[in-house]
N, C-alpha and C. Protein backbone atom coordinates (compact mmCIF):
# COMPACT_ATOMS: atom_id res chain seq x y z
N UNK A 1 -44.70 -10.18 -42.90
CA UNK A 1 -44.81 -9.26 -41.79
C UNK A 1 -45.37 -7.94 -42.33
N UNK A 2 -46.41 -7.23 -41.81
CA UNK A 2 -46.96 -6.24 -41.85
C UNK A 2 -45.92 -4.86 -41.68
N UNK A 3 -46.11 -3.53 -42.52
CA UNK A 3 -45.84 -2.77 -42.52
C UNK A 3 -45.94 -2.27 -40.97
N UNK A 4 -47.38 -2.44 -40.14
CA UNK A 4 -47.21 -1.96 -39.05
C UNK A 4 -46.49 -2.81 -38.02
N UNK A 5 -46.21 -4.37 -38.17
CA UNK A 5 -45.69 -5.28 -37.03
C UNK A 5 -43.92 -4.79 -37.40
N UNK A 6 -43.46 -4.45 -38.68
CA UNK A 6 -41.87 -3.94 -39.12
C UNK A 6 -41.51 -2.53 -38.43
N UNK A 7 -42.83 -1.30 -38.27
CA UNK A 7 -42.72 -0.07 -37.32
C UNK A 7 -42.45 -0.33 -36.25
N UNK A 8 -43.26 -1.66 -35.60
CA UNK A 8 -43.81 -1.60 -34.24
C UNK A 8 -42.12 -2.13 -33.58
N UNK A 9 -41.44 -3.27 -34.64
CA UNK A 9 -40.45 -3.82 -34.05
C UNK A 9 -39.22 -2.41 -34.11
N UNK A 10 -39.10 -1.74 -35.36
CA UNK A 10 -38.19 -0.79 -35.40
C UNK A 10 -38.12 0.24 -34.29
N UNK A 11 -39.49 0.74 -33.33
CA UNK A 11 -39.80 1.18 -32.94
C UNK A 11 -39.03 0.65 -31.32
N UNK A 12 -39.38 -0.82 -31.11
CA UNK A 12 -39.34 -1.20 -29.96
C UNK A 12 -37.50 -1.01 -29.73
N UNK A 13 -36.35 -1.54 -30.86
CA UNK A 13 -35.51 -2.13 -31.36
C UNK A 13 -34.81 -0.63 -30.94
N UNK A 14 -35.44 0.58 -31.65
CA UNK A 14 -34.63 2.07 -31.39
C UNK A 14 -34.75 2.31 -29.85
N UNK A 15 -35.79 1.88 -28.94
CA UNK A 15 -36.37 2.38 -27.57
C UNK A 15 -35.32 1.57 -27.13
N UNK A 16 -34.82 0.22 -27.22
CA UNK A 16 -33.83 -0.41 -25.99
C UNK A 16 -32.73 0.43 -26.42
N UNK A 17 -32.48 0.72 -27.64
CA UNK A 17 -30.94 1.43 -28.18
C UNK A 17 -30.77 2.41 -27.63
N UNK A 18 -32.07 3.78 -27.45
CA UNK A 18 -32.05 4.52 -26.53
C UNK A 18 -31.89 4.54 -25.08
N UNK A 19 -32.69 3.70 -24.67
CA UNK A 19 -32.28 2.81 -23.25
C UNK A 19 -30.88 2.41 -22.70
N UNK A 20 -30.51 2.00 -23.41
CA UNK A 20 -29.13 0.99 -23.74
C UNK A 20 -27.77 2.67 -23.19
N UNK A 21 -28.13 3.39 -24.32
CA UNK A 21 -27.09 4.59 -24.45
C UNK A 21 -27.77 5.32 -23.34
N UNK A 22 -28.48 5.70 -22.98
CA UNK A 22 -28.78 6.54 -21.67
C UNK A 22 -28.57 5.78 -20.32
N UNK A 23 -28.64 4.79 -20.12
CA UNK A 23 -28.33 4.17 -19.07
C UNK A 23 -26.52 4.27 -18.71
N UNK A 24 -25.96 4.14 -19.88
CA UNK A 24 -24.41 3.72 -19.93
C UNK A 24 -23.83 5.49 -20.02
N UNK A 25 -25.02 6.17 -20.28
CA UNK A 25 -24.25 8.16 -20.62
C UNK A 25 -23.91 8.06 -18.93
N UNK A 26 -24.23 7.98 -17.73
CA UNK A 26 -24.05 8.38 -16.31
C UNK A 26 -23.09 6.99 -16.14
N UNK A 27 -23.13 6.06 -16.17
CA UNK A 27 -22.24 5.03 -15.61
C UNK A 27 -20.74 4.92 -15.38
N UNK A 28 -19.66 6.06 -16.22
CA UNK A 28 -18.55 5.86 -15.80
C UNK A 28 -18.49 6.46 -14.28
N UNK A 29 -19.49 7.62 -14.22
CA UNK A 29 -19.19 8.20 -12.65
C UNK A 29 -19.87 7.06 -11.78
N UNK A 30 -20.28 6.26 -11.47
CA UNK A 30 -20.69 5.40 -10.79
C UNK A 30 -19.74 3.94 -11.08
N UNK A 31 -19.44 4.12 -12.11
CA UNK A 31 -18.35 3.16 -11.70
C UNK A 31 -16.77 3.67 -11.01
N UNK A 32 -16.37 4.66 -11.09
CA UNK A 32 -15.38 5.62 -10.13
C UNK A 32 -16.38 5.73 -8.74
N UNK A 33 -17.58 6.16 -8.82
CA UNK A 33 -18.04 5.75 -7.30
C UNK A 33 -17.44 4.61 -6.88
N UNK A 34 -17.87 3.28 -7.53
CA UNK A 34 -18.45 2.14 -6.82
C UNK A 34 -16.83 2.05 -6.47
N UNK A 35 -15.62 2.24 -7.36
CA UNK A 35 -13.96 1.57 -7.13
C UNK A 35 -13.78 2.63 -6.03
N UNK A 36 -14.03 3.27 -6.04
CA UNK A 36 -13.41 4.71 -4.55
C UNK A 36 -13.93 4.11 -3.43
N UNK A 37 -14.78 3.74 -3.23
CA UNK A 37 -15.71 3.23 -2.30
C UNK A 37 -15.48 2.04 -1.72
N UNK A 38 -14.69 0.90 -2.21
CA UNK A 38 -13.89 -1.07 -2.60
C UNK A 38 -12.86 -0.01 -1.90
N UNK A 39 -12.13 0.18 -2.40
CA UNK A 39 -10.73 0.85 -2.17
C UNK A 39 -10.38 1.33 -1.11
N UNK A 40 -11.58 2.03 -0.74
CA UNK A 40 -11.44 3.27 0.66
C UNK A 40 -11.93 1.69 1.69
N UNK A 41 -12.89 1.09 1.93
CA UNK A 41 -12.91 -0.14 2.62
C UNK A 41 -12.33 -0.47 2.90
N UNK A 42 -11.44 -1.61 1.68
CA UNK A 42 -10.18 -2.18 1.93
C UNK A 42 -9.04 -1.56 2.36
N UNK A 43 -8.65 -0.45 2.42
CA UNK A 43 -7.55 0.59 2.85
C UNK A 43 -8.16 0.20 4.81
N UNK A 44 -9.48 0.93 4.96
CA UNK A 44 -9.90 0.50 6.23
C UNK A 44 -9.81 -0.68 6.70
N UNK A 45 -10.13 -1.73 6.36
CA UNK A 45 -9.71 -2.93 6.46
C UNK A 45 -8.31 -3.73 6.96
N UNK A 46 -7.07 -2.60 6.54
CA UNK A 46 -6.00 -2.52 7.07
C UNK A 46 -5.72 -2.47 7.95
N UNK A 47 -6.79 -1.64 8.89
CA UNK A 47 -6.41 -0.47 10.14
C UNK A 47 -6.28 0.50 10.16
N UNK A 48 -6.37 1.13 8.78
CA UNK A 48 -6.05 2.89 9.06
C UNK A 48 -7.22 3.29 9.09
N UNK A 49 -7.64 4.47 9.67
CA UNK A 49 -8.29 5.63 9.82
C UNK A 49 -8.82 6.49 8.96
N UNK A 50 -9.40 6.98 8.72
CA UNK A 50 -9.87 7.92 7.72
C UNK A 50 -9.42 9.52 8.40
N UNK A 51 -8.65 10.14 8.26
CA UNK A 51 -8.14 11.75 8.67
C UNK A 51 -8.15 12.93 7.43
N UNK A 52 -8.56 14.05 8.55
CA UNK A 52 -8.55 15.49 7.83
C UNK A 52 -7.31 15.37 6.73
N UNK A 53 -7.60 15.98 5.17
CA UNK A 53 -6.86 16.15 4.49
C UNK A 53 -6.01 17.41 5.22
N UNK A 54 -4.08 17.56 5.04
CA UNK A 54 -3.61 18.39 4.78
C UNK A 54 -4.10 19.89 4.12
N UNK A 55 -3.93 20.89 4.39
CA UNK A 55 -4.30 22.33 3.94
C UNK A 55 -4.14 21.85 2.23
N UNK A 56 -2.85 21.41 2.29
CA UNK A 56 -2.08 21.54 0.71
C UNK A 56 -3.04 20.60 -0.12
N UNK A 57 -4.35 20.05 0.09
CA UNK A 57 -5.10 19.41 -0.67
C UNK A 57 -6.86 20.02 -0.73
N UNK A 58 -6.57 20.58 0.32
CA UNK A 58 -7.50 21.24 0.32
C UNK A 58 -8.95 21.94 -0.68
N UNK A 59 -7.57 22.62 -1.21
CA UNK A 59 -8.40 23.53 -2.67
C UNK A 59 -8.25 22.68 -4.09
N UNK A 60 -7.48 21.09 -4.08
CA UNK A 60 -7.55 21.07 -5.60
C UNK A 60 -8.69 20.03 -5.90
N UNK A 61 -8.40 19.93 -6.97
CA UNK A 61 -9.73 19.48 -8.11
C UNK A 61 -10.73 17.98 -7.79
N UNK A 62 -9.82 17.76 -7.24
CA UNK A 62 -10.12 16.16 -7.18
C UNK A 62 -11.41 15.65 -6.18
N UNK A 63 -12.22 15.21 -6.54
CA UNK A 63 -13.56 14.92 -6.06
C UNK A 63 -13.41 13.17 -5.10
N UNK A 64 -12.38 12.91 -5.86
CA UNK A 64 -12.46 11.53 -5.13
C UNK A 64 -11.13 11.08 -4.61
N UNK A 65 -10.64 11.80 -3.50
CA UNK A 65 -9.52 11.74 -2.86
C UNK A 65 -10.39 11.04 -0.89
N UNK A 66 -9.11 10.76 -0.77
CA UNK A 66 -9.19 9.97 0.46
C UNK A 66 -7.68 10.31 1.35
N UNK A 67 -7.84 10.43 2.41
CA UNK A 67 -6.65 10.80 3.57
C UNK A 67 -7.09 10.20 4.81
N UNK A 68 -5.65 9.11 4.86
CA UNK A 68 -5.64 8.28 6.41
C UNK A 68 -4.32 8.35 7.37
N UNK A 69 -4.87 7.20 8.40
CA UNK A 69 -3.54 7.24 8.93
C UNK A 69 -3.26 5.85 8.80
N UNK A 70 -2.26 5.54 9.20
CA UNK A 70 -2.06 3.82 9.46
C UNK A 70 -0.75 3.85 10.51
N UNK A 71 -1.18 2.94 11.31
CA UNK A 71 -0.63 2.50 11.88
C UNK A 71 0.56 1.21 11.93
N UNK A 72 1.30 1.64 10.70
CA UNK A 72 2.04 0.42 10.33
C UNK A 72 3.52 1.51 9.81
N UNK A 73 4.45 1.33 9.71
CA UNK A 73 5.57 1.83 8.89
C UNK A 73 5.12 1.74 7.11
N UNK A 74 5.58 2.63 6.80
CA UNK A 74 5.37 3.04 5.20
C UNK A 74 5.87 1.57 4.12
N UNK A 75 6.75 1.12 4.73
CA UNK A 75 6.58 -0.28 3.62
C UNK A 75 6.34 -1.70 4.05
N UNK A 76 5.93 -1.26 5.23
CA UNK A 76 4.91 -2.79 5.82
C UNK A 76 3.46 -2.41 5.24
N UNK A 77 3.34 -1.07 5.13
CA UNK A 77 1.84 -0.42 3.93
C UNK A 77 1.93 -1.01 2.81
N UNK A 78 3.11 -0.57 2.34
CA UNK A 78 3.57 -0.77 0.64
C UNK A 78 3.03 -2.28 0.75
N UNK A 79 3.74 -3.09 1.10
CA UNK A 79 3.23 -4.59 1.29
C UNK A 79 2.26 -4.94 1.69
N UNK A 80 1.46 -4.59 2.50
CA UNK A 80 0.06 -5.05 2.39
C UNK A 80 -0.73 -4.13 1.70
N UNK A 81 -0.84 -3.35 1.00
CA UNK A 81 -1.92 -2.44 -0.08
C UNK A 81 -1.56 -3.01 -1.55
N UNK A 82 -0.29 -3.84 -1.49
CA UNK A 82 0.30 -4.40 -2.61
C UNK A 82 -0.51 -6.15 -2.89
N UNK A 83 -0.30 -6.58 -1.56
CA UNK A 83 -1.09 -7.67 -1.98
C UNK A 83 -2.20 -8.00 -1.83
N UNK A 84 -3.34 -6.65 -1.63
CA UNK A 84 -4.87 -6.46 -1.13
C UNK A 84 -5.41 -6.13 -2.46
N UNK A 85 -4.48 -5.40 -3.44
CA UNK A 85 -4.77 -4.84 -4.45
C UNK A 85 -4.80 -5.45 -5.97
N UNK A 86 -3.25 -5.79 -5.55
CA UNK A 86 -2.62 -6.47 -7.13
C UNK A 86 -3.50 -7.67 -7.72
N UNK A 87 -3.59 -7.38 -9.19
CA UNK A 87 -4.49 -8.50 -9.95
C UNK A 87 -5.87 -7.53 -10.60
N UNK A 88 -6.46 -7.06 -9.32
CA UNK A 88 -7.51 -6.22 -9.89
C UNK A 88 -7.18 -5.20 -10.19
N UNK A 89 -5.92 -4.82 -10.28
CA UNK A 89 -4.88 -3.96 -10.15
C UNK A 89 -3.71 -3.70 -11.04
N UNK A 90 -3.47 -2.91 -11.88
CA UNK A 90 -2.20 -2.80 -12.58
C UNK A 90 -1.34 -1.86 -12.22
N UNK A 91 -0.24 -1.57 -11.57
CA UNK A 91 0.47 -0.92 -11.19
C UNK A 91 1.30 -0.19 -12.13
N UNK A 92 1.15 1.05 -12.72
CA UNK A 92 1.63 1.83 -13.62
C UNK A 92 3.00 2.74 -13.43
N UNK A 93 2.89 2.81 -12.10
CA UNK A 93 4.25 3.63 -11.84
C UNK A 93 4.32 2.72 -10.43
N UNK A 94 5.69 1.99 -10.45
CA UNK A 94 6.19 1.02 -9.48
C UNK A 94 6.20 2.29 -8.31
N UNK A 95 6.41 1.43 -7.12
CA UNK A 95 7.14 2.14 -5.96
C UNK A 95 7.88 3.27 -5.66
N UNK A 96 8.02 4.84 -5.41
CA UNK A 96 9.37 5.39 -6.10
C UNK A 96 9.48 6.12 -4.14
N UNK A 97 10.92 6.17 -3.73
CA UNK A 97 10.63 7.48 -2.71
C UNK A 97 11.21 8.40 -3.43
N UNK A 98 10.55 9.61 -2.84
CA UNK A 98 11.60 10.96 -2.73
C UNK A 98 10.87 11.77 -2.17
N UNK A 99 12.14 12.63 -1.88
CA UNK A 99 12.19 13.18 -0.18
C UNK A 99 11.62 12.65 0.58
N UNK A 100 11.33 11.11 0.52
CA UNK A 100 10.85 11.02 2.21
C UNK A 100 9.16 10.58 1.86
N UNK A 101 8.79 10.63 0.59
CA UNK A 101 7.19 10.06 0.29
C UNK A 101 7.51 9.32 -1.21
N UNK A 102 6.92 8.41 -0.39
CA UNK A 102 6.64 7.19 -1.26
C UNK A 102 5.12 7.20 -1.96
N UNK A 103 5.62 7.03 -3.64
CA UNK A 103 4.24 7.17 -4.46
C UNK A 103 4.00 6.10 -5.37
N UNK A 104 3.04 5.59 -5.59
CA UNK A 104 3.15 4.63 -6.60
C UNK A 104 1.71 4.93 -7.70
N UNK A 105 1.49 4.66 -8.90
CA UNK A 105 0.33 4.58 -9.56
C UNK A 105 -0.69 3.32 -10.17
N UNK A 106 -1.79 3.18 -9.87
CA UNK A 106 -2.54 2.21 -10.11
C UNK A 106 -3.05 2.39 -11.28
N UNK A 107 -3.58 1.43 -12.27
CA UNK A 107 -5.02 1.31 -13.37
C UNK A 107 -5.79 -0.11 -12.85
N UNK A 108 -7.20 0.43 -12.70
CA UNK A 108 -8.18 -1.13 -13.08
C UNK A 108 -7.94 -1.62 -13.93
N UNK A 109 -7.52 -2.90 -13.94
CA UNK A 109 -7.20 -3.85 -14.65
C UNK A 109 -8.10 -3.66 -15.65
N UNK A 110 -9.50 -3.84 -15.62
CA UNK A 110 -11.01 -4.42 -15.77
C UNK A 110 -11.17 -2.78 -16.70
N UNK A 111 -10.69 -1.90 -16.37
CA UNK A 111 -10.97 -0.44 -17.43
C UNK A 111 -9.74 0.14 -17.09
N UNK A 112 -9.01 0.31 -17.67
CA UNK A 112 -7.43 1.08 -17.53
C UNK A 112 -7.70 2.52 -17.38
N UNK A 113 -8.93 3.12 -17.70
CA UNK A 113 -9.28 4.38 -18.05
C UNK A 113 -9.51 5.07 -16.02
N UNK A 114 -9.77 4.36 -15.31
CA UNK A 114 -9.72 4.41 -13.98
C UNK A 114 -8.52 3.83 -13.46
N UNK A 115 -8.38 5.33 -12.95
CA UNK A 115 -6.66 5.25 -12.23
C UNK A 115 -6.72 6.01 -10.92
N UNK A 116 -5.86 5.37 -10.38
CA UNK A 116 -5.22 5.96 -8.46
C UNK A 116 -4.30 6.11 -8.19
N UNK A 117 -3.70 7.09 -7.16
CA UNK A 117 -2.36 7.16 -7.14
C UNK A 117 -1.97 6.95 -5.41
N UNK A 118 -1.45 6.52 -5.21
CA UNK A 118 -1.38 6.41 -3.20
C UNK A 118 0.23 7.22 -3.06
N UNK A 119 0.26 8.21 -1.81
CA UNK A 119 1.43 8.84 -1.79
C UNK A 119 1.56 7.60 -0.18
N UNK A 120 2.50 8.16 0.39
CA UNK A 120 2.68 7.35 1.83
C UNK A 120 3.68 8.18 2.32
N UNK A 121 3.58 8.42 3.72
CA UNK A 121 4.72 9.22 3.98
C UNK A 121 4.49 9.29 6.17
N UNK A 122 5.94 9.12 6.31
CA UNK A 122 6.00 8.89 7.86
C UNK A 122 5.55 10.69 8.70
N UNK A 123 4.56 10.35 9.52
CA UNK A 123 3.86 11.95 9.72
C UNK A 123 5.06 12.69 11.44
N UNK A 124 5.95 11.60 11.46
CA UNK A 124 6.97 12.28 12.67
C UNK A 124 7.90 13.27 11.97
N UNK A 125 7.89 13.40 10.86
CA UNK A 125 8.88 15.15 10.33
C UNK A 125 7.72 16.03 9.83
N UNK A 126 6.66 15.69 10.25
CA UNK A 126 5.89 16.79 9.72
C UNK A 126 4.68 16.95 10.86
N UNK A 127 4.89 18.74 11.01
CA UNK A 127 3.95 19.47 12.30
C UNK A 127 2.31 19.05 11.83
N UNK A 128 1.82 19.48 10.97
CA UNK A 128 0.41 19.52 10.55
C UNK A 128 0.42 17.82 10.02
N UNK A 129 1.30 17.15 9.46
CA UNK A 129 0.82 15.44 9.38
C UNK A 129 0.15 15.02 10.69
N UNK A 130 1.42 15.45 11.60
CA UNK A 130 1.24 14.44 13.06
C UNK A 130 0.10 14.77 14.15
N UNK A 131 -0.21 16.43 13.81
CA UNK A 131 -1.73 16.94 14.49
C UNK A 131 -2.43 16.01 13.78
N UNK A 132 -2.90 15.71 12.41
CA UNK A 132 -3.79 14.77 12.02
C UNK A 132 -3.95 13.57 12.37
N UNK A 133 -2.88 12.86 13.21
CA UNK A 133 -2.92 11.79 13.40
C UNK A 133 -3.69 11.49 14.52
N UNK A 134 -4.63 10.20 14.78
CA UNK A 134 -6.11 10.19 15.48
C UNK A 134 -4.73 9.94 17.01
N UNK A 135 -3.73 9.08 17.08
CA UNK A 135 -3.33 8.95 18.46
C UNK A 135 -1.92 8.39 17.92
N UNK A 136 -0.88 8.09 19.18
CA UNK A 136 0.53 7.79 18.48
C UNK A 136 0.79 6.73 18.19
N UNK A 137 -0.39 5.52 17.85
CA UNK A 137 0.14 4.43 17.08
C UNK A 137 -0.13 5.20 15.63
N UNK A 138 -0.60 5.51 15.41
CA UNK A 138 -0.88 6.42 13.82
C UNK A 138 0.38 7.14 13.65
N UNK A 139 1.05 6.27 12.71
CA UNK A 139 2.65 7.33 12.51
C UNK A 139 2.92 7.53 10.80
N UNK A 140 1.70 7.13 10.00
CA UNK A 140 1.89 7.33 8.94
C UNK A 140 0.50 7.76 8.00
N UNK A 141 1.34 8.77 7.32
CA UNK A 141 -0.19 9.13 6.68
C UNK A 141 -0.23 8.89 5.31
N UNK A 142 -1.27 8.53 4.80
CA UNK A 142 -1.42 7.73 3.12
C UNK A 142 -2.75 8.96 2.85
N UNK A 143 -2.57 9.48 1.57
CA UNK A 143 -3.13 9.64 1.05
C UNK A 143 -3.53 9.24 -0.48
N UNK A 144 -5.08 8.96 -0.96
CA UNK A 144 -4.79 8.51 -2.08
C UNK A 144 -5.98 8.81 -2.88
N UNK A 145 -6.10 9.24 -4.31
CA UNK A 145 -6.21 10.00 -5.36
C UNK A 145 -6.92 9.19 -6.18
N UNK A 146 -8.00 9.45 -6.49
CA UNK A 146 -8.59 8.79 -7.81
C UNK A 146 -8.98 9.22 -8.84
N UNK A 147 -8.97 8.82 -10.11
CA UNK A 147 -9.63 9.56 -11.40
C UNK A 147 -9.65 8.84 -12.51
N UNK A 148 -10.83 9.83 -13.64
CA UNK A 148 -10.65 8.84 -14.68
C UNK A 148 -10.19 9.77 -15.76
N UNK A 149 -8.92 8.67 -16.44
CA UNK A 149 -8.50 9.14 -17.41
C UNK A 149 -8.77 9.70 -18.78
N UNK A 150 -8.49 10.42 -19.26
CA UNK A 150 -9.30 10.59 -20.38
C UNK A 150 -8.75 10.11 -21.78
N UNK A 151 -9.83 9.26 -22.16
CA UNK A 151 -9.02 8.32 -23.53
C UNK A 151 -8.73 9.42 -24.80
């Protein structure tokens, strides 16, 4: 093999490597797109609604948050977001209430480094929940949180 056919391959060999690493530098945010996006569906898919976030979420950080309603009681939710989810799904922090909201934490199975958190909570003790709610089968509001962890 020729000095120039050994450049030409080193050459070609560094261009996919470059290729390779620039393609994959933008891809974790598109893969947090593409799961926010599955997630927020299937949540719809349920029956709930998509509603105005609460004031109290308003200002924080989080780019890939989601706020609904559903029309189901808070652990007829728990149970079906449980078995819509689980598998592709690792559940990191089980079920917990307190005061009255129920939270649990997710990881993608498939990259642990992408995580969600779903709160749940009945919107009849709360003034500004129950204005959000689209009409009065909507008696519960879920909100839920996505991000990626940092290894």
């Amino acid at each position: 093999m020729s000095v120039v056919s050994k450049l030409l391959m080193l050459t070609c060999v560094l261009g996919i490597g470059v290729l390779m690493y620039s393609s994959t530098k933008h891809k974790p945010e598109a893969d947090l797109d593409t799961i926010y996006s599955q997630i927020s569906n299937e949540l719809l898919e349920l029956g709930l609604k998509e509603v105005e976030c609460p004031k109290i979420f308003r200002d924080d950080p989080y780019k890939y948050r989601k706020c609904l309603a559903a029309p189901l009681k808070a652990e007829d939710f728990i149970t079906q977001v449980d078995e819509k989810i689980l598998g592709r799904f690792t559940r990191t922090l089980g079920w917990r209430q307190d005061y009255g909201v129920w939270v649990a934490m997710y990881r993608l199975s498939a990259s642990p480094e992408i995580a969600f958190g779903i709160s749940v909570q009945m919107a009849e003790n709360d003034r500004e929940l129950t204005a959000l709610m689209p009409d009065k089968q909507f008696n519960t509001f879920v909100g839920v949180t996505f991000e990626r962890l940092r290894q």
